[in-house]
C-alpha atoms as a PDB file:
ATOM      1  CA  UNK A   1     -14.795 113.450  36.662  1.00  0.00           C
ATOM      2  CA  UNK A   2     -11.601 114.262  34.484  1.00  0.00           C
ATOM      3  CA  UNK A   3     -11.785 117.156  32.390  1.00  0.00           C
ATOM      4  CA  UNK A   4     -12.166 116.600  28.395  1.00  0.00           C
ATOM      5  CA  UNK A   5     -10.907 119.607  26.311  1.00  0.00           C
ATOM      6  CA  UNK A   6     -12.016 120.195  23.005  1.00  0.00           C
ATOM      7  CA  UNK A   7      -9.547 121.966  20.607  1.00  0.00           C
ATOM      8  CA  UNK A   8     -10.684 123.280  17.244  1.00  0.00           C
ATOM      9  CA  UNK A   9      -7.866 124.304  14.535  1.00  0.00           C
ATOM     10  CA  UNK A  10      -5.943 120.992  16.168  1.00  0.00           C
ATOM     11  CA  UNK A  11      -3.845 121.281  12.631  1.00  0.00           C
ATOM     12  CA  UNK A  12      -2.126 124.854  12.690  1.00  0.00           C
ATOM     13  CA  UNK A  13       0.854 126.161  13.757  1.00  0.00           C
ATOM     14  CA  UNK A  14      -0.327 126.654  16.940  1.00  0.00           C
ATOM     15  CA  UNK A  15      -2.738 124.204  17.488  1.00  0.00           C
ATOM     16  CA  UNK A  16      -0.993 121.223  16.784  1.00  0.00           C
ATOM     17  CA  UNK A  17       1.941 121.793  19.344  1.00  0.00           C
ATOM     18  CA  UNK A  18      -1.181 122.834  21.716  1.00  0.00           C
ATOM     19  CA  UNK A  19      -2.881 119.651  21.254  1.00  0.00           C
ATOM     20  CA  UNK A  20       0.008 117.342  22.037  1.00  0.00           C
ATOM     21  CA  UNK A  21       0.847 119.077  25.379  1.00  0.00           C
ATOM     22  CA  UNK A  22      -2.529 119.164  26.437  1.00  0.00           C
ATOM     23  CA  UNK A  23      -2.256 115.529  25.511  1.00  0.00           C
ATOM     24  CA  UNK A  24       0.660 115.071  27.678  1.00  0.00           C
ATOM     25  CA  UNK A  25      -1.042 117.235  30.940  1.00  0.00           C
ATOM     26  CA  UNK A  26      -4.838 115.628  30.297  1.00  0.00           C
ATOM     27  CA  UNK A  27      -3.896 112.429  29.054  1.00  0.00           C
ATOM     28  CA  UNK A  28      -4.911 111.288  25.464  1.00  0.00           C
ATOM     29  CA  UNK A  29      -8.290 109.959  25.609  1.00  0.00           C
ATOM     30  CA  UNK A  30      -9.128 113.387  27.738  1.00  0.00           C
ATOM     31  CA  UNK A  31      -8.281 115.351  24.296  1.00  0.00           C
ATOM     32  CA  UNK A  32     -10.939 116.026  21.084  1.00  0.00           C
ATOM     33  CA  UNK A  33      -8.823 117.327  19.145  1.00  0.00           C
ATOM     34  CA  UNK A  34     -10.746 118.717  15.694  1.00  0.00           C
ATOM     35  CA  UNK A  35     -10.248 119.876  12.370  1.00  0.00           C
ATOM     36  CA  UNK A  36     -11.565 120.607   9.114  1.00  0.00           C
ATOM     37  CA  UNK A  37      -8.877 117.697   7.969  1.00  0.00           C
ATOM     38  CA  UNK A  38      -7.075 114.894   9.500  1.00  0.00           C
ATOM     39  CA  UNK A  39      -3.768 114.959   9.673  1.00  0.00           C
ATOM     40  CA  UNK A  40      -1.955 111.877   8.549  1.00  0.00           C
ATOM     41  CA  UNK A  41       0.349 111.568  11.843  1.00  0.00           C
ATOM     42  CA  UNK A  42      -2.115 112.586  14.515  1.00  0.00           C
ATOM     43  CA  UNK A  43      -2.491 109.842  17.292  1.00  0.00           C
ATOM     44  CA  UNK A  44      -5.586 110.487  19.793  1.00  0.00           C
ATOM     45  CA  UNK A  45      -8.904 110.991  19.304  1.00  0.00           C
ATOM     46  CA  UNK A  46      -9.666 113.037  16.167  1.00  0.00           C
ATOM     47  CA  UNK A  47     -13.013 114.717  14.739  1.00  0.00           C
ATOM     48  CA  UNK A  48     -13.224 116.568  11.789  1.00  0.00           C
ATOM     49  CA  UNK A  49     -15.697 119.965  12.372  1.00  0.00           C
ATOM     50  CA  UNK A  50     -16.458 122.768  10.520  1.00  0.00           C
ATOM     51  CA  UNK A  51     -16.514 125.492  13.314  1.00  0.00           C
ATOM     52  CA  UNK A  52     -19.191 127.830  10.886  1.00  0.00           C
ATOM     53  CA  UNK A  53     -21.588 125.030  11.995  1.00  0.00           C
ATOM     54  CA  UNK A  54     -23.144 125.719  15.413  1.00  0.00           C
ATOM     55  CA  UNK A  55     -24.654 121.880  15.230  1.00  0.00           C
ATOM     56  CA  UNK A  56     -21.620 120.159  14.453  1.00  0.00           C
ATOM     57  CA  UNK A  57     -20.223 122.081  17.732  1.00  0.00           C
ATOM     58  CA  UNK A  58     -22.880 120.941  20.025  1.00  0.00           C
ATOM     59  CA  UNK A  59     -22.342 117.521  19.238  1.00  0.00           C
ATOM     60  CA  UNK A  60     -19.449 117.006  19.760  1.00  0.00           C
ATOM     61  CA  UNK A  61     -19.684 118.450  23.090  1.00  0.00           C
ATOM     62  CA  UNK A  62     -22.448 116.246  24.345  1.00  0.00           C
ATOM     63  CA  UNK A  63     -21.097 113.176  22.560  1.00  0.00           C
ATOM     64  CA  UNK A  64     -17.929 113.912  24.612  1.00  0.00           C
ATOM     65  CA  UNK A  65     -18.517 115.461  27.728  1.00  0.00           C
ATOM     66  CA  UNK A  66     -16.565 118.189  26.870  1.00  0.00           C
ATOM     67  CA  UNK A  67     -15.457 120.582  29.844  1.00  0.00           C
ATOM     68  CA  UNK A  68     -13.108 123.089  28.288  1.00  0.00           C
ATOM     69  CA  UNK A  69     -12.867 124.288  24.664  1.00  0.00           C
ATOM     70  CA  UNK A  70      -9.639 125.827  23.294  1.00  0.00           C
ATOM     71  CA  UNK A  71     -10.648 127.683  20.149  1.00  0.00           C
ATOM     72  CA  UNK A  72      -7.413 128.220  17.721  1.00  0.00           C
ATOM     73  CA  UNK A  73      -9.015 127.768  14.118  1.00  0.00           C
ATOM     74  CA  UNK A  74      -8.084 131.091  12.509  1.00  0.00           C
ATOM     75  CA  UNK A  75      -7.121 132.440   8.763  1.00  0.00           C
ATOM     76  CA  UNK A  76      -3.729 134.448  10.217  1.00  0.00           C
ATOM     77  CA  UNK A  77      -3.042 137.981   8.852  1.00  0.00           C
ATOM     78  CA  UNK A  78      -1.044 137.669   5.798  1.00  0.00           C
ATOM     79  CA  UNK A  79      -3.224 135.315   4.175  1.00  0.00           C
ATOM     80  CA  UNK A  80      -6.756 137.292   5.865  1.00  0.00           C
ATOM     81  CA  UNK A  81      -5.791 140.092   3.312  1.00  0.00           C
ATOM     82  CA  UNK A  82      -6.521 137.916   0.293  1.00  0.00           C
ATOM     83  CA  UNK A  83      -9.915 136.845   1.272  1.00  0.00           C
ATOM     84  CA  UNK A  84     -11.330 139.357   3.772  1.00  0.00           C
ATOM     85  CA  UNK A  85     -14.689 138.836   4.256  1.00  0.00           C
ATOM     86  CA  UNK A  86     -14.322 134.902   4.769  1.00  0.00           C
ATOM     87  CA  UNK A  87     -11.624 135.522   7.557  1.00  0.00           C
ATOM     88  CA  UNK A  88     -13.877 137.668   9.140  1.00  0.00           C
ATOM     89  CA  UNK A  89     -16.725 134.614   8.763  1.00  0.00           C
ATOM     90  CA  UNK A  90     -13.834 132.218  10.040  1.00  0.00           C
ATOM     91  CA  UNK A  91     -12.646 134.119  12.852  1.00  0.00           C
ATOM     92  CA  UNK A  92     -15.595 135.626  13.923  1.00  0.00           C
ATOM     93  CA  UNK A  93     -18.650 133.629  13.037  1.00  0.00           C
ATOM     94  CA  UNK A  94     -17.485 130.612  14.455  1.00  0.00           C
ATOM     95  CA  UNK A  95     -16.287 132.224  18.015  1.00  0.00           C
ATOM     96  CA  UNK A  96     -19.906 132.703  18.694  1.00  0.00           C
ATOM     97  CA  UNK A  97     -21.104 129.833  17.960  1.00  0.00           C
ATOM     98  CA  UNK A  98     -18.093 128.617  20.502  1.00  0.00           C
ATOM     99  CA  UNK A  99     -18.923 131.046  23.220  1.00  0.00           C
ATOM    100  CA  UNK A 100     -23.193 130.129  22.838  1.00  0.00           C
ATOM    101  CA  UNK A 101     -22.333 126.377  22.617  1.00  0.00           C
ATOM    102  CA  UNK A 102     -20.197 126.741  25.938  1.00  0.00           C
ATOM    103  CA  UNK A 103     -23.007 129.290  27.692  1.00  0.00           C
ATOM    104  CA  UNK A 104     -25.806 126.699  26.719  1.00  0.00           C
ATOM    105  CA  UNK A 105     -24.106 123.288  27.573  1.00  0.00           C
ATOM    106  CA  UNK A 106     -22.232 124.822  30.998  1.00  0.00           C
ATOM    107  CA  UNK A 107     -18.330 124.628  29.340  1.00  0.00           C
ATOM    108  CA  UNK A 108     -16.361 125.626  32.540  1.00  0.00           C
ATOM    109  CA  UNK A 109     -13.662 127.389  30.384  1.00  0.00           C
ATOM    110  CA  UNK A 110     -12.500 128.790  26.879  1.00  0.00           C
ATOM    111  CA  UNK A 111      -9.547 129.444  25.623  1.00  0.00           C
ATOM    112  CA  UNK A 112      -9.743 132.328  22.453  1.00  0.00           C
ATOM    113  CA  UNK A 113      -6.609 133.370  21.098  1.00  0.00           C
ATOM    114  CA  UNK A 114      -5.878 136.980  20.101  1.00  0.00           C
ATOM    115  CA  UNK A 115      -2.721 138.970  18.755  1.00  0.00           C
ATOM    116  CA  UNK A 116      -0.467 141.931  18.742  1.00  0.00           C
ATOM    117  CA  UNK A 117      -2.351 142.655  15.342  1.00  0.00           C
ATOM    118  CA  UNK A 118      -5.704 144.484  17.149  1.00  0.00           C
ATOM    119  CA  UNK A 119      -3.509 147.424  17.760  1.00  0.00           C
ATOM    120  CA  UNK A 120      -3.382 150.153  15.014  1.00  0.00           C
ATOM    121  CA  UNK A 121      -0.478 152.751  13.853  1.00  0.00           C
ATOM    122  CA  UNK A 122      -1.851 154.564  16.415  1.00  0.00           C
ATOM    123  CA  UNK A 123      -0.579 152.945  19.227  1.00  0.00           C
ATOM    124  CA  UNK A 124       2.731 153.616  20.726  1.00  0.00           C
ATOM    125  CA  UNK A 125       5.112 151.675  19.359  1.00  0.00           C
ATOM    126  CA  UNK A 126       7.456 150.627  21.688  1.00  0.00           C
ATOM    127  CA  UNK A 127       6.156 149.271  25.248  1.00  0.00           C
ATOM    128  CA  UNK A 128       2.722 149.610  23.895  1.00  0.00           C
ATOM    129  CA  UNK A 129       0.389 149.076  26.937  1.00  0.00           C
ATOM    130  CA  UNK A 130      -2.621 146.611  27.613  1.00  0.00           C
ATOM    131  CA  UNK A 131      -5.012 149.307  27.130  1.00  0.00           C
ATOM    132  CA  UNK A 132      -4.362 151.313  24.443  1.00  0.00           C
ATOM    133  CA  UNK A 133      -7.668 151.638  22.306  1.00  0.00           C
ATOM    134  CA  UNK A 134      -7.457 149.500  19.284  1.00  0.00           C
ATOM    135  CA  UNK A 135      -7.334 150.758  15.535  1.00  0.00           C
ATOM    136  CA  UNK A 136      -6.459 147.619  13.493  1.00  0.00           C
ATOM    137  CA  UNK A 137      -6.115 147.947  10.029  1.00  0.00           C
ATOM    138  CA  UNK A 138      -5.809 144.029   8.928  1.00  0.00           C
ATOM    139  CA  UNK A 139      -9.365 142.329   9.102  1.00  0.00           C
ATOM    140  CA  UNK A 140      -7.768 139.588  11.318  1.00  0.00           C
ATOM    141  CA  UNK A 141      -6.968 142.272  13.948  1.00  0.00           C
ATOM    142  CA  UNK A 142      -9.969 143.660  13.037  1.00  0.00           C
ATOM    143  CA  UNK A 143     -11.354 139.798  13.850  1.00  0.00           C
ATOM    144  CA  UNK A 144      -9.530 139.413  16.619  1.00  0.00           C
ATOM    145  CA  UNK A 145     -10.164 142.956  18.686  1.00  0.00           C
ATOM    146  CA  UNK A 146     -14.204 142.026  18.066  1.00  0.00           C
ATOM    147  CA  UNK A 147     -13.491 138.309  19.467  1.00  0.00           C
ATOM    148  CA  UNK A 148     -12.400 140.105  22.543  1.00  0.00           C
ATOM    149  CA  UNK A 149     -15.085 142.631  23.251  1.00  0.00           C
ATOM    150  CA  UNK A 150     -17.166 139.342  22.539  1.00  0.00           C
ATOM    151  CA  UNK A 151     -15.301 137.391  25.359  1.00  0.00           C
ATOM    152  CA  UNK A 152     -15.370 140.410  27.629  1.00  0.00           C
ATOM    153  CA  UNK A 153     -19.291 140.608  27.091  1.00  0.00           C
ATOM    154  CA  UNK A 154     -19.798 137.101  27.287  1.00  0.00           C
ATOM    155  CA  UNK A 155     -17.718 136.911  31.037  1.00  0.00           C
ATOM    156  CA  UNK A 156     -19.596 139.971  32.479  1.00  0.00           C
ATOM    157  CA  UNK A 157     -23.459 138.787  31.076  1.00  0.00           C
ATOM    158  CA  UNK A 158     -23.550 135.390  31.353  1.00  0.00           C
ATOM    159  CA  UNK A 159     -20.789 134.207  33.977  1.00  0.00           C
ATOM    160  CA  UNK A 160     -18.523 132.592  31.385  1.00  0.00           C
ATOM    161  CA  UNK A 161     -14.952 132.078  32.085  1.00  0.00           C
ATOM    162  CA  UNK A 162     -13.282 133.386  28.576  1.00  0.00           C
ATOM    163  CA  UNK A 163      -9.811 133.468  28.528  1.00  0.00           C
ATOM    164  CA  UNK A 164      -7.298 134.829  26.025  1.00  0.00           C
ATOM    165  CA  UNK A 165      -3.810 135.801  25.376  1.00  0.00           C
ATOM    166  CA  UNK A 166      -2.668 138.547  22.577  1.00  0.00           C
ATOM    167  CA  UNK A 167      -0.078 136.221  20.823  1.00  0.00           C
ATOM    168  CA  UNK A 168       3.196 138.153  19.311  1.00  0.00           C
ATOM    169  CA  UNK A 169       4.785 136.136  16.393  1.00  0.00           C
ATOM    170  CA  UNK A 170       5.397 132.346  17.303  1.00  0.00           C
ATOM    171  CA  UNK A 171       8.393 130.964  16.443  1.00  0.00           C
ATOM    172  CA  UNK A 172       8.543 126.991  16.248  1.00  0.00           C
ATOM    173  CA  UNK A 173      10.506 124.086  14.240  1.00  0.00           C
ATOM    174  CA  UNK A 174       7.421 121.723  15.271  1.00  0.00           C
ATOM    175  CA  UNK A 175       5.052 122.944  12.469  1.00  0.00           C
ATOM    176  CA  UNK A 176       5.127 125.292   8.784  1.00  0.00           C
ATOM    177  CA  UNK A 177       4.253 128.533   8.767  1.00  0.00           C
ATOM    178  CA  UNK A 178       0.396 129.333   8.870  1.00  0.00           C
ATOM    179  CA  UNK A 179      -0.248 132.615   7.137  1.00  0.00           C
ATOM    180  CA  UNK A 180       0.801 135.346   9.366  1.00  0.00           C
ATOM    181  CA  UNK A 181       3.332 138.631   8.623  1.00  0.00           C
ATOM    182  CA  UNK A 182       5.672 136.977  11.009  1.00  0.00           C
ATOM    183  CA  UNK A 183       6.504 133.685   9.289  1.00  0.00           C
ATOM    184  CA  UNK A 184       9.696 134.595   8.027  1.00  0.00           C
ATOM    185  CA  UNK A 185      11.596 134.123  11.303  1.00  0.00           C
ATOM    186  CA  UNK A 186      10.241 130.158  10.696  1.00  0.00           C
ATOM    187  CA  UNK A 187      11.210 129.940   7.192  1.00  0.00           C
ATOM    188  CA  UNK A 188      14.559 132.108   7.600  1.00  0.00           C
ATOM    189  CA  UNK A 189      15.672 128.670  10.561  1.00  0.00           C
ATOM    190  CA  UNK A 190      14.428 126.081   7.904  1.00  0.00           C
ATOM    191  CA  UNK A 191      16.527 127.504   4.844  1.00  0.00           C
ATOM    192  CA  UNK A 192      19.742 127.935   6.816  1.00  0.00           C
ATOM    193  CA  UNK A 193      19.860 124.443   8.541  1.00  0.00           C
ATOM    194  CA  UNK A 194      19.228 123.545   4.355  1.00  0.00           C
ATOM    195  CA  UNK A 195      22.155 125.411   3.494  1.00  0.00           C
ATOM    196  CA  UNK A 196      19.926 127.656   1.290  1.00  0.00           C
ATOM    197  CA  UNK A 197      20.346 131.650   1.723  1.00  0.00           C
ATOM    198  CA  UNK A 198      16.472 133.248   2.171  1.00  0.00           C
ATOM    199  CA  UNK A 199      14.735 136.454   0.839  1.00  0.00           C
ATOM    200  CA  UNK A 200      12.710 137.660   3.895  1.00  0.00           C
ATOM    201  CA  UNK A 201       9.495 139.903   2.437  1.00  0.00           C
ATOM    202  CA  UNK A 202       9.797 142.701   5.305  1.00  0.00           C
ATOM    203  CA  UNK A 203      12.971 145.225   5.602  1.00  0.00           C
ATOM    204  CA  UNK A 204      15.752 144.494   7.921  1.00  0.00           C
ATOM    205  CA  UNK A 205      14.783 147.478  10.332  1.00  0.00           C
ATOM    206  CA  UNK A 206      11.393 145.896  10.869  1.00  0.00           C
ATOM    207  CA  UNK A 207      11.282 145.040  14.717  1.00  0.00           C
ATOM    208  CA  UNK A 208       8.314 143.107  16.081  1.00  0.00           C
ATOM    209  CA  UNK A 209       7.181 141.186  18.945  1.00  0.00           C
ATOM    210  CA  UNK A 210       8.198 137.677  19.362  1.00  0.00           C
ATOM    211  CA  UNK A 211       7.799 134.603  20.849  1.00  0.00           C
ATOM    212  CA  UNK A 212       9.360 130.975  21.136  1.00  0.00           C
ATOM    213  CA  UNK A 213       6.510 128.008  20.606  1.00  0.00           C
ATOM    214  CA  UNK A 214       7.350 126.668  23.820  1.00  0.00           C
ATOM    215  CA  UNK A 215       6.893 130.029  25.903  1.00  0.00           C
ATOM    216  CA  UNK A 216       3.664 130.262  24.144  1.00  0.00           C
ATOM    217  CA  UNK A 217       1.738 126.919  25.006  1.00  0.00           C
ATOM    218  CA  UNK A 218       3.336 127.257  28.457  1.00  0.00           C
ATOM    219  CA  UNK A 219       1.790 130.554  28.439  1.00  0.00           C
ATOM    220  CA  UNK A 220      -1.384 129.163  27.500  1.00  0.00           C
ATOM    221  CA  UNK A 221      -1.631 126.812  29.596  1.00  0.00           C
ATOM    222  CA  UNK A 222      -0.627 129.081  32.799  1.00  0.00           C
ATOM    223  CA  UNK A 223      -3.465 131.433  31.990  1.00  0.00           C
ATOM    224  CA  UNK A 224      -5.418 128.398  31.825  1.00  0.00           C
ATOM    225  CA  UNK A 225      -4.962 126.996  35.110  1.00  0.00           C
ATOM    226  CA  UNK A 226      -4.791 130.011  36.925  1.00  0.00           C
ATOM    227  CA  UNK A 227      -7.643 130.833  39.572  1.00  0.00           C
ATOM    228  CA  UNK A 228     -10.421 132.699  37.912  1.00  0.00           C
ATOM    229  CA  UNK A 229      -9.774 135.313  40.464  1.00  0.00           C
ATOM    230  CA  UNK A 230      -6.316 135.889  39.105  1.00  0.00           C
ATOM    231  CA  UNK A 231      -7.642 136.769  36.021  1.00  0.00           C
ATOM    232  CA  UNK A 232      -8.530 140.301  35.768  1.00  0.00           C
ATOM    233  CA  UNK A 233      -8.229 141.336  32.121  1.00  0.00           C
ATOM    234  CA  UNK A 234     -11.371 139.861  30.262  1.00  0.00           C
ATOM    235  CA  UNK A 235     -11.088 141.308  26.498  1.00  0.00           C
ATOM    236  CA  UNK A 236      -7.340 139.774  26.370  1.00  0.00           C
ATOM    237  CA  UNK A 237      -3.744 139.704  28.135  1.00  0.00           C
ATOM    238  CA  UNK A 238      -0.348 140.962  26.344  1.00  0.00           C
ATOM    239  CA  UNK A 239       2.009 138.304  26.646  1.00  0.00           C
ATOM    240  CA  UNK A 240       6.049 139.670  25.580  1.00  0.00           C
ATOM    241  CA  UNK A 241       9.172 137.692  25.316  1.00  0.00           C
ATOM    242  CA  UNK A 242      11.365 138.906  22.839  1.00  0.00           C
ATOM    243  CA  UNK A 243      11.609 141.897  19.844  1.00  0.00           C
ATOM    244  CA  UNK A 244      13.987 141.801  17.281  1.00  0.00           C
ATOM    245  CA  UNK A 245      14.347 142.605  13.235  1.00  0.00           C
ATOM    246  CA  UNK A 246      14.683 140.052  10.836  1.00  0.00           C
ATOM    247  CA  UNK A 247      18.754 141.651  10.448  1.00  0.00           C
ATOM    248  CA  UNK A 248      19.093 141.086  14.428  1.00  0.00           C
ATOM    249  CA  UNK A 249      17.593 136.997  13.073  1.00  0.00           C
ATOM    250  CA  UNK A 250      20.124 136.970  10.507  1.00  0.00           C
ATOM    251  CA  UNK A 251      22.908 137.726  12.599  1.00  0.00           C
ATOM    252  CA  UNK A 252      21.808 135.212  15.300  1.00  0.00           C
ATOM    253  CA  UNK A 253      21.919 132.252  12.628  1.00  0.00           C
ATOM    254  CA  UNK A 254      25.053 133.155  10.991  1.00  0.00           C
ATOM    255  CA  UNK A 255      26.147 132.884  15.158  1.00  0.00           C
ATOM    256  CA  UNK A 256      25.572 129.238  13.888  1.00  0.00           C
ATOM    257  CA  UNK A 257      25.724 128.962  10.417  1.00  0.00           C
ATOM    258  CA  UNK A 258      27.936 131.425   9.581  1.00  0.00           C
ATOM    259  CA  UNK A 259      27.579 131.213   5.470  1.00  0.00           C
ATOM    260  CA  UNK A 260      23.704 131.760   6.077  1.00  0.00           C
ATOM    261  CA  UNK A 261      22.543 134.690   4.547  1.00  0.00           C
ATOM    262  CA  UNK A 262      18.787 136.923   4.317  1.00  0.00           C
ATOM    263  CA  UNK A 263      18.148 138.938   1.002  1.00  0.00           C
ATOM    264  CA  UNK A 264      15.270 141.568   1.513  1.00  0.00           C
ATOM    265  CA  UNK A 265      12.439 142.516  -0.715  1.00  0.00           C
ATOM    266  CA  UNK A 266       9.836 143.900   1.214  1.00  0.00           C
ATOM    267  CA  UNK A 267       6.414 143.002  -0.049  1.00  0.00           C
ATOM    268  CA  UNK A 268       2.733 143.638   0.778  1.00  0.00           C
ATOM    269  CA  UNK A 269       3.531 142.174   4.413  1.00  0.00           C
ATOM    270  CA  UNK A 270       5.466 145.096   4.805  1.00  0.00           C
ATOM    271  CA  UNK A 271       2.913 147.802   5.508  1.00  0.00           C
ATOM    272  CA  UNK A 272       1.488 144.874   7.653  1.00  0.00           C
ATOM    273  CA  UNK A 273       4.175 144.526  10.070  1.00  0.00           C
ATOM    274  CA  UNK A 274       4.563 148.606  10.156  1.00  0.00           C
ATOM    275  CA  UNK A 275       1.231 148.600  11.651  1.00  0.00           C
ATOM    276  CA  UNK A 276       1.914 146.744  14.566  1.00  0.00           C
ATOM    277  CA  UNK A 277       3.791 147.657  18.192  1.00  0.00           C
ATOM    278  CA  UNK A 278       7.677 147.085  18.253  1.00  0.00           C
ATOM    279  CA  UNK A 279       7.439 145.549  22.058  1.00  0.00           C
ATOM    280  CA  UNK A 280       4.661 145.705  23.935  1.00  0.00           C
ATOM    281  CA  UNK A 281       4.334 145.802  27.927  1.00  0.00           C
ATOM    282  CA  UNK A 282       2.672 142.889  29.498  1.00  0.00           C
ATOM    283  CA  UNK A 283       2.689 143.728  33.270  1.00  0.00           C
ATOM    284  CA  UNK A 284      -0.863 143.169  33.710  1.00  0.00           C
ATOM    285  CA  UNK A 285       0.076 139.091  32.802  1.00  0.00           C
ATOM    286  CA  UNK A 286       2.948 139.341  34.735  1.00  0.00           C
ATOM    287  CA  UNK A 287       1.173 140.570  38.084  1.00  0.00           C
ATOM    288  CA  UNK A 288      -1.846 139.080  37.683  1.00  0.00           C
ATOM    289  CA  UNK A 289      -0.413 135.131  36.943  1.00  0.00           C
ATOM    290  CA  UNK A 290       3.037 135.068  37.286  1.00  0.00           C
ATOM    291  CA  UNK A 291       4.433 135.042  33.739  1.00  0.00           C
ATOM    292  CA  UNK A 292       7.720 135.104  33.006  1.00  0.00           C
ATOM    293  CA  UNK A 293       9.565 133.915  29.545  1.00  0.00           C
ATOM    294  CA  UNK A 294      12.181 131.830  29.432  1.00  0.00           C
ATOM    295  CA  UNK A 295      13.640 132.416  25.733  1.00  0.00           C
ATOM    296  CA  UNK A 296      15.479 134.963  23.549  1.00  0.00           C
ATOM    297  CA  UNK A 297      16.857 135.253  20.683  1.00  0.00           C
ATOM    298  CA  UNK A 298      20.060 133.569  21.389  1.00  0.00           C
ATOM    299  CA  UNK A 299      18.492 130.691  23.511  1.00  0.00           C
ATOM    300  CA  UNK A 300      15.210 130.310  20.770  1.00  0.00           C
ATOM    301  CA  UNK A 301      17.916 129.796  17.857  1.00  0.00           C
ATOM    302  CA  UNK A 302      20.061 127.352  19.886  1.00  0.00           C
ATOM    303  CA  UNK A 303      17.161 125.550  20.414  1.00  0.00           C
ATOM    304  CA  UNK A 304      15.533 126.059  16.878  1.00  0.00           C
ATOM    305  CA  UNK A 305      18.607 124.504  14.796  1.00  0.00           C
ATOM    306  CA  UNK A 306      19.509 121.593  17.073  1.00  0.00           C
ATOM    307  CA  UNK A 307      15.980 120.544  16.410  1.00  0.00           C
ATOM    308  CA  UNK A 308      15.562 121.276  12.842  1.00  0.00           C
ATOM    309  CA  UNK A 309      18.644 119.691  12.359  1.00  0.00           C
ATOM    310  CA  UNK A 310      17.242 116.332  13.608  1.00  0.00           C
ATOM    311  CA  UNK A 311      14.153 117.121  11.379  1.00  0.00           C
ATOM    312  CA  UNK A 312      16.657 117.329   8.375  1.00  0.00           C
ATOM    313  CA  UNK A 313      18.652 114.456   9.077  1.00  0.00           C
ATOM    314  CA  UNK A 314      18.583 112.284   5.151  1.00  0.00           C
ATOM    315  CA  UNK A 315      15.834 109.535   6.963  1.00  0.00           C
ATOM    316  CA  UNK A 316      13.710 112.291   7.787  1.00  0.00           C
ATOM    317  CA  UNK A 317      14.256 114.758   4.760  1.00  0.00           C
END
């Protein structure tokens, strides 16, 4: 029997890029892809669920057969900090009723994605290491360091194979923005291939962790198919590719675009983004499945404007 994945959050930044690549490797009718809303250009097979609704869940999975379950609905951190306690209800909430809806119906594997935002200004700042105790001060790391433990507990008591990656900032042209303190090296590619200078709301000093979409989903996706002996880190795996400040961004466009330019007024996104690591290590992900990224800065903005220029072109504007 094929596997059928189940993918909640199939709309986000993430998840949408996520769905139609495990679309491509599963084939189409293998894929639930889910939502709270449809979106207008989704082909495949589409339910809308409301992840704070354990019943909803279980349906779906016996209605489908559902073998795997890749869990990316999230409120990101940016917007978290307007509405705290209902990001902690998203984020958390509706992880365990994803991790009892796998233990009880035998899901083989989950997928539970965290971030660089579960460590704290405690934590060394550059290189910062898998297993430096976490101090978050956002409630989605706070959300997302208490999804791990949860997947950690739920591997060592009950046998289930929870898998998860601690995301830096993904950079795509495939999708908008979702929410998070690291959306303005998206928006800063889609106002230059407009011709449009941009006003970035963190400092130009302000180095964090990065990643190109495409490294990220094939991330995924390797951590995924790995042998569940290979996988020795249970709460979550740092995953690096790239650090850089949004002057180092600049300066990589105008490489391009040369009359681009990025105005700075730091906002509340600010103390945000100096909370988090500058680079972090990820040799446990490296030795344990093999990864390797493929993209830096130079070959993620190549790749970035020769895209969104198609996606600008007048028919598609």
């Amino acid at each position: 029997m094929k596997d059928k994945i189940l993918i909640t959050g199939a709309n986000g930044q993430l998840g949408s890029v996520l769905t139609k690549k495990l679309q491509d490797t599963y084939g189409i009718t293998n894929v639930i892809a889910t939502d709270i809303k449809l979106n207008a250009n989704f082909k495949g097979t589409f339910e809308f669920l409301d992840t704070t609704d354990y019943n909803s869940i279980a349906t779906i999975i016996k209605e489908h057969n559902i073998t795997e379950i890749y869990h990316m609905a999230a409120i990101l951190s940016a917007k978290g900090e307007t509405n705290p306690l209902h990001t902690w209800n998203i984020n958390n909430n509706t992880f365990l009723n994803i991790l009892e809806a796998a233990r009880l119906f035998g899901i083989k594997k989950v997928f539970y994605p965290s971030s660089i935002a579960v460590y704290g200004k405690n934590a060394p700042k550059n290189e910062t290491p898998q297993d430096f105790f976490l101090t978050p001060t956002t409630v989605y790391g706070m959300s997302k360091a208490a999804g791990e433990h949860w997947a950690n507990y739920y591997f060592l008591k009950y046998n289930l194979d929870v898998r998860s990656l601690r995301y830096p900032g993904v950079i795509g042209y495939q999708t908008s923005p979702g929410g998070g303190t690291t959306d303005y090296a998206v928006d800063a590619y889609h106002y230059a291939i407009k011709g449009e200078n941009y006003t970035c709301f963190l400092n130009e000093t302000s180095v964090l962790p990065m990643i190109y979409m495409d490294d990220a989903i094939r991330a995924t996706l390797e951590l995924m198919n790995a042998s569940k002996a290979q996988i020795k880190t249970r709460t979550s795996y740092n995953i690096a590719s790239m650090s850089f400040n949004p002057k180092a961004l600049e300066h990589a466009i105008c490489e391009l675009i040369p009359h681009f330019k990025m105005i700075y007024k730091p906002d509340f996104r600010q103390d945000i983004a100096d909370s988090w690591p500058n680079s972090i290590n990820d040799n446990e992900a490296r030795t344990d499945w093999n990864w390797q990224p493929k993209y830096d800065l130079k070959a993620m903005t190549v790749d970035m404007i020769k895209n969104l220029k198609e996606t600008y072109k007048p028919e598609n504007a």
